[in-house]
C-alpha atoms as a PDB file:
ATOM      1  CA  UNK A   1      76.300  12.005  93.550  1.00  0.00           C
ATOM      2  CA  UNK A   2      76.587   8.151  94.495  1.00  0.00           C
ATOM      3  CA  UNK A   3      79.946   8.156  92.755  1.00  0.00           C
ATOM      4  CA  UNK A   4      81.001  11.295  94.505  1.00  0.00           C
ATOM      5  CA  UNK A   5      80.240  10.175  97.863  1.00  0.00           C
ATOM      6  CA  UNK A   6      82.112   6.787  97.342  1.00  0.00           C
ATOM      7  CA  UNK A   7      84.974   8.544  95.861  1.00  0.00           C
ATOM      8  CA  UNK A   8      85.290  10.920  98.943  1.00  0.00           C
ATOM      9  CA  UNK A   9      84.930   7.925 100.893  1.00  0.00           C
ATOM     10  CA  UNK A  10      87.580   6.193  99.281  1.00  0.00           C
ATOM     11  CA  UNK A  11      90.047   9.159 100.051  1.00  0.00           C
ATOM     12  CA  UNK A  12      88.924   8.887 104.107  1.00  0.00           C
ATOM     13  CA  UNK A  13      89.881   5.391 104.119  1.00  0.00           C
ATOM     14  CA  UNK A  14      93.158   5.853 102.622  1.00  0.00           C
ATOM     15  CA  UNK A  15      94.061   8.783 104.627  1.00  0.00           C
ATOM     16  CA  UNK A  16      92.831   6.960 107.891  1.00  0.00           C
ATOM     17  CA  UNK A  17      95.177   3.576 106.814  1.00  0.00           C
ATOM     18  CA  UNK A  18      97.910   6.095 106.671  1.00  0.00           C
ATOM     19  CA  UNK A  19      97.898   7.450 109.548  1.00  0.00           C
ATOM     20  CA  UNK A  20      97.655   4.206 111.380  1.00  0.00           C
ATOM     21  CA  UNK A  21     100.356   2.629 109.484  1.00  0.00           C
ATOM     22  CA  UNK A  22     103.864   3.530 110.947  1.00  0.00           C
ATOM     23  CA  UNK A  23     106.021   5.060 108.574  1.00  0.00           C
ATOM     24  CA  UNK A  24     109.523   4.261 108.381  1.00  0.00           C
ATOM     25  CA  UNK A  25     112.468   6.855 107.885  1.00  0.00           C
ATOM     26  CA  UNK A  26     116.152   6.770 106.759  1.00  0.00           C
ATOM     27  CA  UNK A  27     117.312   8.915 110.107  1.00  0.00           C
ATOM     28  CA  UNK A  28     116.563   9.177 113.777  1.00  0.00           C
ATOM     29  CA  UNK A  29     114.135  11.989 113.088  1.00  0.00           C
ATOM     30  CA  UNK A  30     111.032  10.705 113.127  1.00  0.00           C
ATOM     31  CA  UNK A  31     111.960   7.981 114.912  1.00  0.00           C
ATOM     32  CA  UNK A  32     110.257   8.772 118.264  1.00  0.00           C
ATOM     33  CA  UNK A  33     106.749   9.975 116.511  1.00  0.00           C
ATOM     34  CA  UNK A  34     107.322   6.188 114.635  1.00  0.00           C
ATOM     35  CA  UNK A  35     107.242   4.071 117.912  1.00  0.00           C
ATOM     36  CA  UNK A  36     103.767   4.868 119.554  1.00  0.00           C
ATOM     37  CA  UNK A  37     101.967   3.900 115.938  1.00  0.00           C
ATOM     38  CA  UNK A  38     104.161   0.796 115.734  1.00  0.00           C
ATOM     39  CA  UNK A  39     103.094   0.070 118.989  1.00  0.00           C
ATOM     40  CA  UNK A  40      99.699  -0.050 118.123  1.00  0.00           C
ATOM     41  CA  UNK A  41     100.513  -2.327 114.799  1.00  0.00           C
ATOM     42  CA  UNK A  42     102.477  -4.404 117.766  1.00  0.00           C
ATOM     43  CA  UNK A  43      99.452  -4.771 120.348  1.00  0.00           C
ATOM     44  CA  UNK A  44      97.189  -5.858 117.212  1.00  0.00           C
ATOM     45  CA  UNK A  45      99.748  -8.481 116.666  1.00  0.00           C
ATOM     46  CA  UNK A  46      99.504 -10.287 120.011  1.00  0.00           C
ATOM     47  CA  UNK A  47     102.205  -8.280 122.029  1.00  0.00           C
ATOM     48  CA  UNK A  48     101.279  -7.682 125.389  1.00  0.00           C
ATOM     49  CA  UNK A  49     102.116  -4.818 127.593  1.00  0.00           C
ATOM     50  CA  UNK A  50     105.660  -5.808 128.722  1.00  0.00           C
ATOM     51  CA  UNK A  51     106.270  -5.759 125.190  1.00  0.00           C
ATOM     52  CA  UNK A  52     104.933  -2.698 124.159  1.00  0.00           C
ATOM     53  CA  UNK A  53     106.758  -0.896 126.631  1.00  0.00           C
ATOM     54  CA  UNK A  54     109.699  -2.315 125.907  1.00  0.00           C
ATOM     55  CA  UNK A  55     108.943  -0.980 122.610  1.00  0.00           C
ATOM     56  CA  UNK A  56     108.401   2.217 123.836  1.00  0.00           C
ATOM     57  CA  UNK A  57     111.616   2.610 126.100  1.00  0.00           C
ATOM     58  CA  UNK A  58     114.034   1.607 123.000  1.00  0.00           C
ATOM     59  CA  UNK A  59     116.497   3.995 121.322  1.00  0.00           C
ATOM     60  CA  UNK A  60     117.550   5.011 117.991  1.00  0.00           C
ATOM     61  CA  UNK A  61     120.463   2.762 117.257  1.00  0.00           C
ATOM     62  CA  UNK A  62     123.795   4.417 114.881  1.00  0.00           C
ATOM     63  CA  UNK A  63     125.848   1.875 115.556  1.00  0.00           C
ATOM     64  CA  UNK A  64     123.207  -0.759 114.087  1.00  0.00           C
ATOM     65  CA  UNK A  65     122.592   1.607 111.125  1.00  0.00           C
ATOM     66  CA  UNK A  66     126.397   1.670 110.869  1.00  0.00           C
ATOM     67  CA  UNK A  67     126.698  -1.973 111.011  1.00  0.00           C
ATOM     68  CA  UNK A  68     123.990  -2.363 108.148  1.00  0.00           C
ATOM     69  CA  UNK A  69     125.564  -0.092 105.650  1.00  0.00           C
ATOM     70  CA  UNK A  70     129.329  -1.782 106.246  1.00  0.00           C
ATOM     71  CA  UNK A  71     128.879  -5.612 105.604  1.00  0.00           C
ATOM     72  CA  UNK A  72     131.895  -5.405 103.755  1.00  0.00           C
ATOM     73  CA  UNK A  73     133.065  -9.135 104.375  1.00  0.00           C
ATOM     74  CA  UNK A  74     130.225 -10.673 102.223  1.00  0.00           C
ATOM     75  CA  UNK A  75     131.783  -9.490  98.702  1.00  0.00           C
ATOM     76  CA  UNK A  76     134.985 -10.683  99.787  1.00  0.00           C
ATOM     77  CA  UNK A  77     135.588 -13.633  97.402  1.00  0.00           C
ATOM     78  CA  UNK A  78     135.855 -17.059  99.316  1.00  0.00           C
ATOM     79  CA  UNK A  79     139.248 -17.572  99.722  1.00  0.00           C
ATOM     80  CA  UNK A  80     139.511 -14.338 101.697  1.00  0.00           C
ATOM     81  CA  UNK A  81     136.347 -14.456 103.620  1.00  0.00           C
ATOM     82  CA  UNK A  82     137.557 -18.231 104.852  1.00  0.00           C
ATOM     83  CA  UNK A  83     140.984 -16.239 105.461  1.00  0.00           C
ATOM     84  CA  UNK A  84     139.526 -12.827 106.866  1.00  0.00           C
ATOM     85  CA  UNK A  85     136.699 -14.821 109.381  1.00  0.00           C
ATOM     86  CA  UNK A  86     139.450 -17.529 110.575  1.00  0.00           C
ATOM     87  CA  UNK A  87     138.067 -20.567 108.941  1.00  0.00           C
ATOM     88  CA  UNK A  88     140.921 -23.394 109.929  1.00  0.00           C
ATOM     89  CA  UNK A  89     141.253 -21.864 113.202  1.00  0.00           C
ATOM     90  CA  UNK A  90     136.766 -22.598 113.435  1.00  0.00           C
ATOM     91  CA  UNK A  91     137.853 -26.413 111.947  1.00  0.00           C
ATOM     92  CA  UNK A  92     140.484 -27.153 114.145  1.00  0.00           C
ATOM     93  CA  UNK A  93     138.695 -25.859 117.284  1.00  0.00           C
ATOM     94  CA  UNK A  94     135.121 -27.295 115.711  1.00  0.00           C
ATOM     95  CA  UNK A  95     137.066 -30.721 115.863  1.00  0.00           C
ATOM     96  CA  UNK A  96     138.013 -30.274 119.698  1.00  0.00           C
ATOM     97  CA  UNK A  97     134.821 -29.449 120.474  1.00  0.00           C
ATOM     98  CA  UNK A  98     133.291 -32.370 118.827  1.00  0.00           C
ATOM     99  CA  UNK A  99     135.607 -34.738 120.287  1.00  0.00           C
ATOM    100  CA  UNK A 100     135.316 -33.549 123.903  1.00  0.00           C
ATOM    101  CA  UNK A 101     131.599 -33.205 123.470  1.00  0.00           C
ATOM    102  CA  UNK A 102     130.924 -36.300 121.733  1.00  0.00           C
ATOM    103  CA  UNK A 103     128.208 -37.826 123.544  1.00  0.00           C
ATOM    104  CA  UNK A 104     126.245 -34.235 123.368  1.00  0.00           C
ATOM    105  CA  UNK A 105     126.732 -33.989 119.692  1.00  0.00           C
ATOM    106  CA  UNK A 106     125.938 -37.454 118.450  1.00  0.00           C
ATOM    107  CA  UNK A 107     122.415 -37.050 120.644  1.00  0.00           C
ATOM    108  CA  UNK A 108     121.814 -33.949 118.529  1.00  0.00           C
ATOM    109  CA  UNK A 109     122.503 -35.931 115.158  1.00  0.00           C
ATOM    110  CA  UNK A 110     120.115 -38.587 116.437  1.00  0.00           C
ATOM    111  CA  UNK A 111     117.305 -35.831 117.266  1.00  0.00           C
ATOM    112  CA  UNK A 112     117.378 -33.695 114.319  1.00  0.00           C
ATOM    113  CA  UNK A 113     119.618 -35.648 111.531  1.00  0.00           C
ATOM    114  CA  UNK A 114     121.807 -32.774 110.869  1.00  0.00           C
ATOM    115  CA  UNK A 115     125.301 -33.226 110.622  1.00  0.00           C
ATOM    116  CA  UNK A 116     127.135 -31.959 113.727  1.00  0.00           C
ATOM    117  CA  UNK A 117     130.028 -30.107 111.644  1.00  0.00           C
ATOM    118  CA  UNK A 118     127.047 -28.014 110.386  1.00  0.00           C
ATOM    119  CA  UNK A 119     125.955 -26.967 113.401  1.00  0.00           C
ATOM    120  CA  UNK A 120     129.252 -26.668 114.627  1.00  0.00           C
ATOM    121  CA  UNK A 121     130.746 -24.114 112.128  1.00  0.00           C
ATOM    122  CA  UNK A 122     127.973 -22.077 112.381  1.00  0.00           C
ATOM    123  CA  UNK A 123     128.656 -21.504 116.077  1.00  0.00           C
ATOM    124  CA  UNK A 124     132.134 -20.710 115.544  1.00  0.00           C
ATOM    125  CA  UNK A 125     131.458 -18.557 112.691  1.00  0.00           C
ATOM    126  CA  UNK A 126     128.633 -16.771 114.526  1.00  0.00           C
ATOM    127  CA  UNK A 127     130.421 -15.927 117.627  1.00  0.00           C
ATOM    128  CA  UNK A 128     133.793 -17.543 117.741  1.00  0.00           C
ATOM    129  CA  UNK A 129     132.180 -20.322 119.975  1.00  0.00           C
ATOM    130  CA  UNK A 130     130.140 -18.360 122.430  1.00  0.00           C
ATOM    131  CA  UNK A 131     133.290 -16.212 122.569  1.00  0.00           C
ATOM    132  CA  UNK A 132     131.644 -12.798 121.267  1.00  0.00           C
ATOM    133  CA  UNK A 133     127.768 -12.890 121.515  1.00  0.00           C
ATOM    134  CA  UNK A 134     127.504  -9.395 120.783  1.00  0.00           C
ATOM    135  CA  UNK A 135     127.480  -5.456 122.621  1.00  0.00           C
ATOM    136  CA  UNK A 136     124.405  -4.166 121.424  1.00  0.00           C
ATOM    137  CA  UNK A 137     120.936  -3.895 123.194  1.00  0.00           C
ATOM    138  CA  UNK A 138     118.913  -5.964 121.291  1.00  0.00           C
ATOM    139  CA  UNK A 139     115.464  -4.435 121.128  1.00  0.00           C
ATOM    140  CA  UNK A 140     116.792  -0.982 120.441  1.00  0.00           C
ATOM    141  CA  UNK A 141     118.515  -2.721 117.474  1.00  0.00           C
ATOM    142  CA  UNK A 142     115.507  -4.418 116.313  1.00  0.00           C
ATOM    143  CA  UNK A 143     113.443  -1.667 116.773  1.00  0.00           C
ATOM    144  CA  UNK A 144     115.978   0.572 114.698  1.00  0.00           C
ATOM    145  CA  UNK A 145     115.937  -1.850 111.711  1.00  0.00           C
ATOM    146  CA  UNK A 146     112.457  -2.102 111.921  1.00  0.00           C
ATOM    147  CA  UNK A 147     111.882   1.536 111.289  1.00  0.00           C
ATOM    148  CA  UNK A 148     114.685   1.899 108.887  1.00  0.00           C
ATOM    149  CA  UNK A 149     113.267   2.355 105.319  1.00  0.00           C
ATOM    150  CA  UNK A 150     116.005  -0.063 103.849  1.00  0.00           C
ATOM    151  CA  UNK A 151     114.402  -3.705 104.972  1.00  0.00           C
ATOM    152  CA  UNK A 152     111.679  -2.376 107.442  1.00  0.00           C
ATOM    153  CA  UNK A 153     109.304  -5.091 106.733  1.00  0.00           C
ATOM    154  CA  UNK A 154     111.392  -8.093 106.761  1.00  0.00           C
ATOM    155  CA  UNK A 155     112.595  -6.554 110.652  1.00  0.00           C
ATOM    156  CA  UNK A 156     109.146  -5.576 111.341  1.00  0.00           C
ATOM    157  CA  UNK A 157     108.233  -9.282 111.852  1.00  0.00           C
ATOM    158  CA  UNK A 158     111.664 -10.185 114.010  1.00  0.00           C
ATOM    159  CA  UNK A 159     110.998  -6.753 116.193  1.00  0.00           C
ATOM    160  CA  UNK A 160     107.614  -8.462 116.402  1.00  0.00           C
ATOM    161  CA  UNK A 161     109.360 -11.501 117.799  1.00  0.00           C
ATOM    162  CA  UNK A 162     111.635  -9.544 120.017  1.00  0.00           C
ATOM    163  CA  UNK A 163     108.421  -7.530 121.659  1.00  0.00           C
ATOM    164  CA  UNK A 164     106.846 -10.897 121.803  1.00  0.00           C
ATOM    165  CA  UNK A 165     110.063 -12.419 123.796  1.00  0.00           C
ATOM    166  CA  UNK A 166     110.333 -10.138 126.302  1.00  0.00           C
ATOM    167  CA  UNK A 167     106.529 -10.996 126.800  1.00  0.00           C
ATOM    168  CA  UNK A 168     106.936 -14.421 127.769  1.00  0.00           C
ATOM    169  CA  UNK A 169     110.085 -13.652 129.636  1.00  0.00           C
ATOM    170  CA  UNK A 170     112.819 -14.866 127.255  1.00  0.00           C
ATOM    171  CA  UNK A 171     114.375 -11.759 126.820  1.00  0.00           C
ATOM    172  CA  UNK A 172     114.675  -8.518 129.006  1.00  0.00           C
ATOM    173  CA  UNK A 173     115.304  -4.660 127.578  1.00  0.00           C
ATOM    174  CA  UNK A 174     118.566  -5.207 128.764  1.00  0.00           C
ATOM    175  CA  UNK A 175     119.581  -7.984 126.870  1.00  0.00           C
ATOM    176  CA  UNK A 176     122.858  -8.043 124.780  1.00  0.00           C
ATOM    177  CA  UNK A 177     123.177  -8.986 121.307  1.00  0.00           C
ATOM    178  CA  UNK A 178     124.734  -8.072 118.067  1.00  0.00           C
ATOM    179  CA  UNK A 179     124.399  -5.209 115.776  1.00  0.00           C
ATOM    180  CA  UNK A 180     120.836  -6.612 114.087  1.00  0.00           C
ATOM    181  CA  UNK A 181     119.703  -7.295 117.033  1.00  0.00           C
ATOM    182  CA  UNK A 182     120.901 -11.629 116.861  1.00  0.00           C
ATOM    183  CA  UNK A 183     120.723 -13.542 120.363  1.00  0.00           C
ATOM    184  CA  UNK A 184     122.971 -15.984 121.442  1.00  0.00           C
ATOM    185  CA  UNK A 185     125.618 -18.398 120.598  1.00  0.00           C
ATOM    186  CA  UNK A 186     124.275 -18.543 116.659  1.00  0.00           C
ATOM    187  CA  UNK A 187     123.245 -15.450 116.698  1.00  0.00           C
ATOM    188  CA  UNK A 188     119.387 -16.043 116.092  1.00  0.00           C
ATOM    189  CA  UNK A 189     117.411 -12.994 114.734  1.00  0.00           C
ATOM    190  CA  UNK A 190     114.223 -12.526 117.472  1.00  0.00           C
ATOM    191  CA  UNK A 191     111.610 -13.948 114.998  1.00  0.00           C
ATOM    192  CA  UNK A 192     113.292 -17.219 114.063  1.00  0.00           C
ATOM    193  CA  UNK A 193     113.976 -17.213 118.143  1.00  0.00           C
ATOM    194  CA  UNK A 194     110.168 -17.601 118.457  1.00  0.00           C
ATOM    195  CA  UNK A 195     109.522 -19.790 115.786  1.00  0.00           C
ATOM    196  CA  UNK A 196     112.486 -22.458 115.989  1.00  0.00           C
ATOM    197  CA  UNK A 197     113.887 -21.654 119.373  1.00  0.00           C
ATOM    198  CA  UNK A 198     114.220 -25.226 121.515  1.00  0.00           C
ATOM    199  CA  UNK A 199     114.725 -25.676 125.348  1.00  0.00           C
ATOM    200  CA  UNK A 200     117.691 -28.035 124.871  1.00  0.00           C
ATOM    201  CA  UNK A 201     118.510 -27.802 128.681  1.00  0.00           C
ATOM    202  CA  UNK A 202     114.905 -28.851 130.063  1.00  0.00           C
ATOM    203  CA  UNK A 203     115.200 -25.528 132.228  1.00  0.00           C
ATOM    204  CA  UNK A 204     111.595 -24.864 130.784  1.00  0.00           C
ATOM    205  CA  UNK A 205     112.428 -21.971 128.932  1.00  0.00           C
ATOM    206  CA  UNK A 206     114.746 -20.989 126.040  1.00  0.00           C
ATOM    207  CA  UNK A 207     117.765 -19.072 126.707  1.00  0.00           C
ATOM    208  CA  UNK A 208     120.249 -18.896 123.321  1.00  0.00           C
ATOM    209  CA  UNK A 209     122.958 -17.942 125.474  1.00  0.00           C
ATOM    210  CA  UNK A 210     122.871 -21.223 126.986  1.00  0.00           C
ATOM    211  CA  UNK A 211     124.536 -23.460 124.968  1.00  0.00           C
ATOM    212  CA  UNK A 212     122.240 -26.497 124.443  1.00  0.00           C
ATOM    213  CA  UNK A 213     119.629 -24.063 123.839  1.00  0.00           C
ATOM    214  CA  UNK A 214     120.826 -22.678 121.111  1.00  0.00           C
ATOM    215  CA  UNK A 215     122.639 -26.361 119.833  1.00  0.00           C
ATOM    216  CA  UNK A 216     119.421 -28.006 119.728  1.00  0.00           C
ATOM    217  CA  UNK A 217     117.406 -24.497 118.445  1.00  0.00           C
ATOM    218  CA  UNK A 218     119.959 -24.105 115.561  1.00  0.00           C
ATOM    219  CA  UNK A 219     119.505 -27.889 114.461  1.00  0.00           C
ATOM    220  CA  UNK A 220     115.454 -27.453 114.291  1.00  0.00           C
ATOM    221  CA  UNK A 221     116.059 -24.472 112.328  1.00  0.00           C
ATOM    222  CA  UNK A 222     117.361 -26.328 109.755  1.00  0.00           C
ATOM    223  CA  UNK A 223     115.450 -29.446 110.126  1.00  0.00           C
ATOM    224  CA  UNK A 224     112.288 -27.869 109.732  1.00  0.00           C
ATOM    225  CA  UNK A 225     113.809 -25.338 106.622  1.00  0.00           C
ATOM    226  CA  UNK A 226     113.663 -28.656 105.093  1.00  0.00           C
ATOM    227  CA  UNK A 227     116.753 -30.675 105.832  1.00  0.00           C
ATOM    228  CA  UNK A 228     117.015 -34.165 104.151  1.00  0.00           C
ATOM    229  CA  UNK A 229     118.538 -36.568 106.193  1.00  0.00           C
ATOM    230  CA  UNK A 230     121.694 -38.670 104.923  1.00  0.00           C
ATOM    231  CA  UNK A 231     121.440 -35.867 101.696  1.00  0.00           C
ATOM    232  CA  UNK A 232     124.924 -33.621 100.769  1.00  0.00           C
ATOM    233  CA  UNK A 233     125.077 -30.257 101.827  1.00  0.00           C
ATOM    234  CA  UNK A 234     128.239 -29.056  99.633  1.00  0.00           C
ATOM    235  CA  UNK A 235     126.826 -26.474  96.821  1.00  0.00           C
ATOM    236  CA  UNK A 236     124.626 -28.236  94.388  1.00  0.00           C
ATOM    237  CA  UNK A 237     123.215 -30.683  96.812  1.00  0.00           C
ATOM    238  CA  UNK A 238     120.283 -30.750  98.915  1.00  0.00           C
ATOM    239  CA  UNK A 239     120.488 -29.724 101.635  1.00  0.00           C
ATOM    240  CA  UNK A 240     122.848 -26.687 100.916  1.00  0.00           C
ATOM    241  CA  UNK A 241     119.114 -25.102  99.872  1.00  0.00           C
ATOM    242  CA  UNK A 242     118.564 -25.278 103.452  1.00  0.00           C
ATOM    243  CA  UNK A 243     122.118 -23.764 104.382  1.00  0.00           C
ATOM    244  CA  UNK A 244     121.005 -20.588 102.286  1.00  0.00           C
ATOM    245  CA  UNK A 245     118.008 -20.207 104.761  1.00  0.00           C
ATOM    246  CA  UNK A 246     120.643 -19.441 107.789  1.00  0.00           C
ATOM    247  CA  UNK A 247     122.015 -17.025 105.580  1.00  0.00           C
ATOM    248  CA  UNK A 248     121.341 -15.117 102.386  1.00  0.00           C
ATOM    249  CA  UNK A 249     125.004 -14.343 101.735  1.00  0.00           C
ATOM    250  CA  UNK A 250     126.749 -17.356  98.888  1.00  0.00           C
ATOM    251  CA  UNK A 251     129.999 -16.696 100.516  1.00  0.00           C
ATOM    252  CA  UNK A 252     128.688 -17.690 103.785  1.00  0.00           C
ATOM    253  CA  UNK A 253     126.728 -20.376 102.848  1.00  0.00           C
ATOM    254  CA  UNK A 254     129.770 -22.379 101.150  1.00  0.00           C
ATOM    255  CA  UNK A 255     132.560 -21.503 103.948  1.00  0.00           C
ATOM    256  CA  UNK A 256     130.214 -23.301 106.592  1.00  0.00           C
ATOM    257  CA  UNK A 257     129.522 -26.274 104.004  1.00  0.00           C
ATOM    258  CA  UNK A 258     132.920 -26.323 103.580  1.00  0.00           C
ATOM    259  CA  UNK A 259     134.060 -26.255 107.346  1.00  0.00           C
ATOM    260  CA  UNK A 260     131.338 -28.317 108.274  1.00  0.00           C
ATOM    261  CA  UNK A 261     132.907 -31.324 105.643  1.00  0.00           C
ATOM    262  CA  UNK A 262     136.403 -30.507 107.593  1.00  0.00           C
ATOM    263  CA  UNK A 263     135.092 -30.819 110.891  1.00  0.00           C
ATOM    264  CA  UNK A 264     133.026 -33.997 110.181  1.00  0.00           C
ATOM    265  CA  UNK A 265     135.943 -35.849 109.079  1.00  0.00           C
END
């Protein structure tokens, strides 16, 4: 009887955890009946009201699902993904930029010891310089991802991020980023936002559309991912480890080695 009654309170448990864990799903269908029960997984992670019903108030996104099954560019071999993502037109402009900027850049060496032609092709990889920061709502994207069966966990922890954004006032449901839900001029996803982001400007808050922002946010990314300063960052040094944090793609990772060599020149 003891074993009985432990058994059929094993089975309660299990079907209690399930119904408070949200489920994810490969279409919009259960999307809806998914966000009140992430909600709940939200609020018992710290987000606050603003955030949950921002939460609540999101919408399935296709074009973000679209996006995530087409990332066709990252098998490309390196010679055409330099080619196809404009990689001497990012060095020549990078170069500019430094040079007109050089006071801003050489203070952000000093604070964080990362090279500036890192930092530098980044931003023009991410966005073309602040050019294209992205057409997609950005909690409705997170929030899709995040229910999405293909990497729901990993997103679970940026929606988390997102929710907890709009919370402090950092982000609005109206705010505009790209497809996977990534803010700004380097295109940070919400929960690195939280964790790394940097108020470059002294405005007292962090905005990565502003440019210093996200400058000074992208170089303590990669600072605290481990960079080494005065260590390479080409493929097979150092600090290219720390490159592959930005981004898990090997073709990305050695164009903005690569550009970031050119544009420190």
């Amino acid at each position: 009887m003891p074993i009985r009654i432990a058994c059929l309170g094993l089975v309660v448990l299990l079907m209690t955890t399930s119904l408070h864990a949200a489920t994810c799903g490969d279409t919009s269908a259960g999307f809806e009946d998914w966000k009140p029960v992430m909600a709940r997984e939200a609020k018992a992670a710290g987000v606050g009201k603003s955030g949950q019903a921002a939460l609540m108030g999101t919408s399935y996104s296709k074009a973000t699902i679209g996006a995530d099954r087409n990332q066709k560019s990252f098998k490309y071999t390196l010679d055409k993904f330099m080619s196809v993502r404009g990689a001497d037109t990012i060095v020549a402009q990078g170069k500019s930029r430094r040079a007109k900027n050089a006071a801003f850049y050489t203070a952000l060496e000093q604070a964080y010891s990362v090279p500036a032609g890192v930092i530098i092709a980044i931003h023009g990889m991410e966005t073309a310089f602040g050019g294209f920061m992205g057409d997609t709502n950005v909690v409705s994207a997170i929030t899709t991802l995040a229910y999405d069966c293909r990497r729901s966990e990993f997103f679970k922890g940026h929606l988390i991020g997102a929710l907890k954004l709009v919370d402090q006032g950092s982000i609005t449901t109206a705010s505009i980023g790209a497809k996977h839900g990534e803010l700004g001029h380097t295109q940070f996803l919400p929960g690195n936002a939280m964790t790394y982001g940097v108020d470059g400007n002294g405005d007292g808050r962090v905005d990565l559309n502003n440019f210093n922002d996200a400058m000074y946010s992208t170089a303590n990314f990669l600072r605290q991912k481990g960079w080494k300063p005065g260590q390479g960052y080409q493929e097979g040094e150092p600090n290219f480890a720390v490159i592959k944090q930005w981004n898990a793609a090997t073709v990305y990772q050695q164009a903005i080695a690569i550009m970031g060599a050119r544009i420190d020149r």
